[in-house]
Protein backbone atom coordinates (compact mmCIF):
# COMPACT_ATOMS: atom_id res chain seq x y z
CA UNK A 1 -184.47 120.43 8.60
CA UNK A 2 -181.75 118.02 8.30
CA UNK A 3 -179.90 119.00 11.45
CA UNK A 4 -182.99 118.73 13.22
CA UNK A 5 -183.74 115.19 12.21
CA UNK A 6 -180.10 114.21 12.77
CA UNK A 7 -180.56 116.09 16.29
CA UNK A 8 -183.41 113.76 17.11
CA UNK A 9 -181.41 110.75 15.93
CA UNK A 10 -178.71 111.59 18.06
CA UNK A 11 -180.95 112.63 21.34
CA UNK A 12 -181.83 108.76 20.41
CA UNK A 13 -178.66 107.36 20.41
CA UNK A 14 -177.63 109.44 23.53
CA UNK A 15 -180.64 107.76 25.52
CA UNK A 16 -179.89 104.19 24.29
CA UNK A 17 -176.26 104.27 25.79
CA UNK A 18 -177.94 105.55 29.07
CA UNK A 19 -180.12 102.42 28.73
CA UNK A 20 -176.50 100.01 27.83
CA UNK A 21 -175.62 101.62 31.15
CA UNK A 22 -178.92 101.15 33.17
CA UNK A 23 -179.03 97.23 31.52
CA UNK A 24 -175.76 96.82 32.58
CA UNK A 25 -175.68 98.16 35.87
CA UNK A 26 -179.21 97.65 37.40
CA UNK A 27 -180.85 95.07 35.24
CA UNK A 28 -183.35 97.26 34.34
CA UNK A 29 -185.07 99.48 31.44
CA UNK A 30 -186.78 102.19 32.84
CA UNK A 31 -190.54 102.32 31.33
CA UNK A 32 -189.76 106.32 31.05
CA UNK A 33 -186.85 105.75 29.11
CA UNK A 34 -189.23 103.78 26.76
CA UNK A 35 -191.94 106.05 26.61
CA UNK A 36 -189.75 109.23 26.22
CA UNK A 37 -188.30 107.09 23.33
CA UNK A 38 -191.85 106.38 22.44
CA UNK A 39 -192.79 110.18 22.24
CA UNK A 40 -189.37 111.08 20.58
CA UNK A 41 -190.10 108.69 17.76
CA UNK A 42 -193.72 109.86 17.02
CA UNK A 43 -192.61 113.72 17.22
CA UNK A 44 -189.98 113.09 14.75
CA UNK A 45 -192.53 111.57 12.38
CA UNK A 46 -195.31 113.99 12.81
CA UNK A 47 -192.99 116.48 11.61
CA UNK A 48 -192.11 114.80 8.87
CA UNK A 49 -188.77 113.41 9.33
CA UNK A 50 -188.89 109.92 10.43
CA UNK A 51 -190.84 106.82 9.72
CA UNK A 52 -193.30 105.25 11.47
CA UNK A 53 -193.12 101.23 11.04
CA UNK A 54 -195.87 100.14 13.29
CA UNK A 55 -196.74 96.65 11.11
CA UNK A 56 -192.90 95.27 12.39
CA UNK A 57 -193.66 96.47 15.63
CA UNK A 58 -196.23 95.13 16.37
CA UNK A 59 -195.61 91.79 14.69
CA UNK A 60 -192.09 91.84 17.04
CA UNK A 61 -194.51 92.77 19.82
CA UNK A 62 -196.99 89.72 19.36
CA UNK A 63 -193.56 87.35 19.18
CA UNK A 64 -191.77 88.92 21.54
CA UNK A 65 -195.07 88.54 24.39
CA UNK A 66 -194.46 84.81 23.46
CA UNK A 67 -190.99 84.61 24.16
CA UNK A 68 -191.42 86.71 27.50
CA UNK A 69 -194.10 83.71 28.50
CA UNK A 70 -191.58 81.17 28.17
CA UNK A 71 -189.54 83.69 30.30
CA UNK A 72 -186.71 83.57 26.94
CA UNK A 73 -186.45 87.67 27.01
CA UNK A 74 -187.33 90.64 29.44
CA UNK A 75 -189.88 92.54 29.04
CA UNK A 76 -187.88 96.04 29.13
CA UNK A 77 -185.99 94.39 26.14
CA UNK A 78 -189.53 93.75 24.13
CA UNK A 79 -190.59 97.68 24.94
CA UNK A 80 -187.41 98.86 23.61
CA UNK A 81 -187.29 96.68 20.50
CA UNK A 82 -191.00 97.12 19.61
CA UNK A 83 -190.51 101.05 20.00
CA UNK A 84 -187.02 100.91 18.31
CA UNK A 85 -188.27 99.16 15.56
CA UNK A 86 -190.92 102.25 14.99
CA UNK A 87 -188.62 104.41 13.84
CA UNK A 88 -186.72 101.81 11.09
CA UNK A 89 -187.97 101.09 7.20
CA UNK A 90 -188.35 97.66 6.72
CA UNK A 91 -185.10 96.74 5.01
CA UNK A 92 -183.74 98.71 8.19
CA UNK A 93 -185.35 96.43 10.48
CA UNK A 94 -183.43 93.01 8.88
CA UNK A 95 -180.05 94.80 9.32
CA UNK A 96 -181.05 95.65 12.93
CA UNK A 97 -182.35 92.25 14.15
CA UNK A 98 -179.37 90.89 12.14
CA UNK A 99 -176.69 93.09 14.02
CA UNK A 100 -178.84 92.47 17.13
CA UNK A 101 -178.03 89.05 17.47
CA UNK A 102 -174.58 88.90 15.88
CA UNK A 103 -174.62 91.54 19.35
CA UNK A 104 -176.10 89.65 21.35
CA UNK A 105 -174.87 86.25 20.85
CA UNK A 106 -171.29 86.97 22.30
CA UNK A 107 -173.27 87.98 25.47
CA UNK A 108 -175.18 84.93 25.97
CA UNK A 109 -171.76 83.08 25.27
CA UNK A 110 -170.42 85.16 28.44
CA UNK A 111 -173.30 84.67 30.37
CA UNK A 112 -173.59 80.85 30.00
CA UNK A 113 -169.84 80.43 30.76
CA UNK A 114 -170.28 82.39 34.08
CA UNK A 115 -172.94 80.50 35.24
CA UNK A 116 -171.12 77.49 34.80
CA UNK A 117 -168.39 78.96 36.91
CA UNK A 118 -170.10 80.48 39.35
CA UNK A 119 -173.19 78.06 39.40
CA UNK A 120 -175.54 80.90 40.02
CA UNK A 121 -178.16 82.85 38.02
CA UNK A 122 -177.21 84.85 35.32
CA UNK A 123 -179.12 87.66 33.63
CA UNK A 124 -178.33 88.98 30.32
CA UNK A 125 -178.28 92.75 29.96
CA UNK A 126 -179.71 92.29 26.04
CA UNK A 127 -180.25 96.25 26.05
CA UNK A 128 -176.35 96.67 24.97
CA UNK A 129 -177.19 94.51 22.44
CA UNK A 130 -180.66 96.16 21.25
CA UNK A 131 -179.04 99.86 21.85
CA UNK A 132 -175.89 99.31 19.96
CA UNK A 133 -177.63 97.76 16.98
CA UNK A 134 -179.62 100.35 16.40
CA UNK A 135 -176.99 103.13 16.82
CA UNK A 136 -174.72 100.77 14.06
CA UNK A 137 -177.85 100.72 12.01
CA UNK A 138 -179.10 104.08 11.94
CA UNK A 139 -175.55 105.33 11.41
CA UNK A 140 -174.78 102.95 8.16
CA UNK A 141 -178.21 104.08 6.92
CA UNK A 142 -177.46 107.67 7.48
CA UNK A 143 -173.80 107.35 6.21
CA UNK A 144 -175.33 105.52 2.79
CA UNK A 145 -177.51 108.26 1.97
């Protein structure tokens, strides 16, 4: 049973660095990705081996509806977080947000220098950020165990 679950977690972390790639590349997170994700994460806890954290997802998913109105995130990045943060316990989910933006903020430091340069639009792809904490969190929490 434990290879299995590990097998899911690392079908998961195989289809977040697809998504880094996707983000980076097109700008975009496929809504199959998500749901696939979606589906992934609810098979893995109907058999038992993962959890299934909807309260912090759907608090991030009321918050993160906000921020998309005031156009301050994409909504591909809310769909990934809200079904990323699914699968997480709750002490999980601090380390995760935390990592996120220690992540992210190097990004948004690269993206705000380029558009000074280049005096264009810039788009961040947040994804590498949102897929890359989660792989560092899930593998700490699996390491610590």
């Amino acid at each position: 049973m434990f290879l299995f679950e590990n097998f899911i977690l690392y079908l998961i972390w195989a289809i977040l660095i697809v998504i880094c790639y996707t983000d980076i590349r097109y700008r975009i997170i496929a809504n199959s990705i998500i749901i696939a994700l979606f589906f992934i994460i609810l098979t893995n806890f109907f058999l038992g081996f993962g959890k299934l954290n909807y309260i912090s997802a759907l608090i991030f998913f009321i918050i993160g509806l906000i921020m998309y109105t005031f156009k301050l995130i994409g909504a591909g990045d809310i769909k990934l977080i809200t079904v990323l943060l699914l699968s997480l316990s709750y002490e999980e989910v601090w380390n995760f947000l935390i990592m996120m933006t220690l992540l992210g903020l190097p990004l948004a430091v690269i993206a705000i220098i380029w558009k000074m340069i280049t005096k264009s639009k810039v788009t961040i792809p947040y994804g590498v950020a949102i897929g890359l904490s989660y792989i560092i969190t899930t593998y700490l929490s699996l390491t610590s165990t």
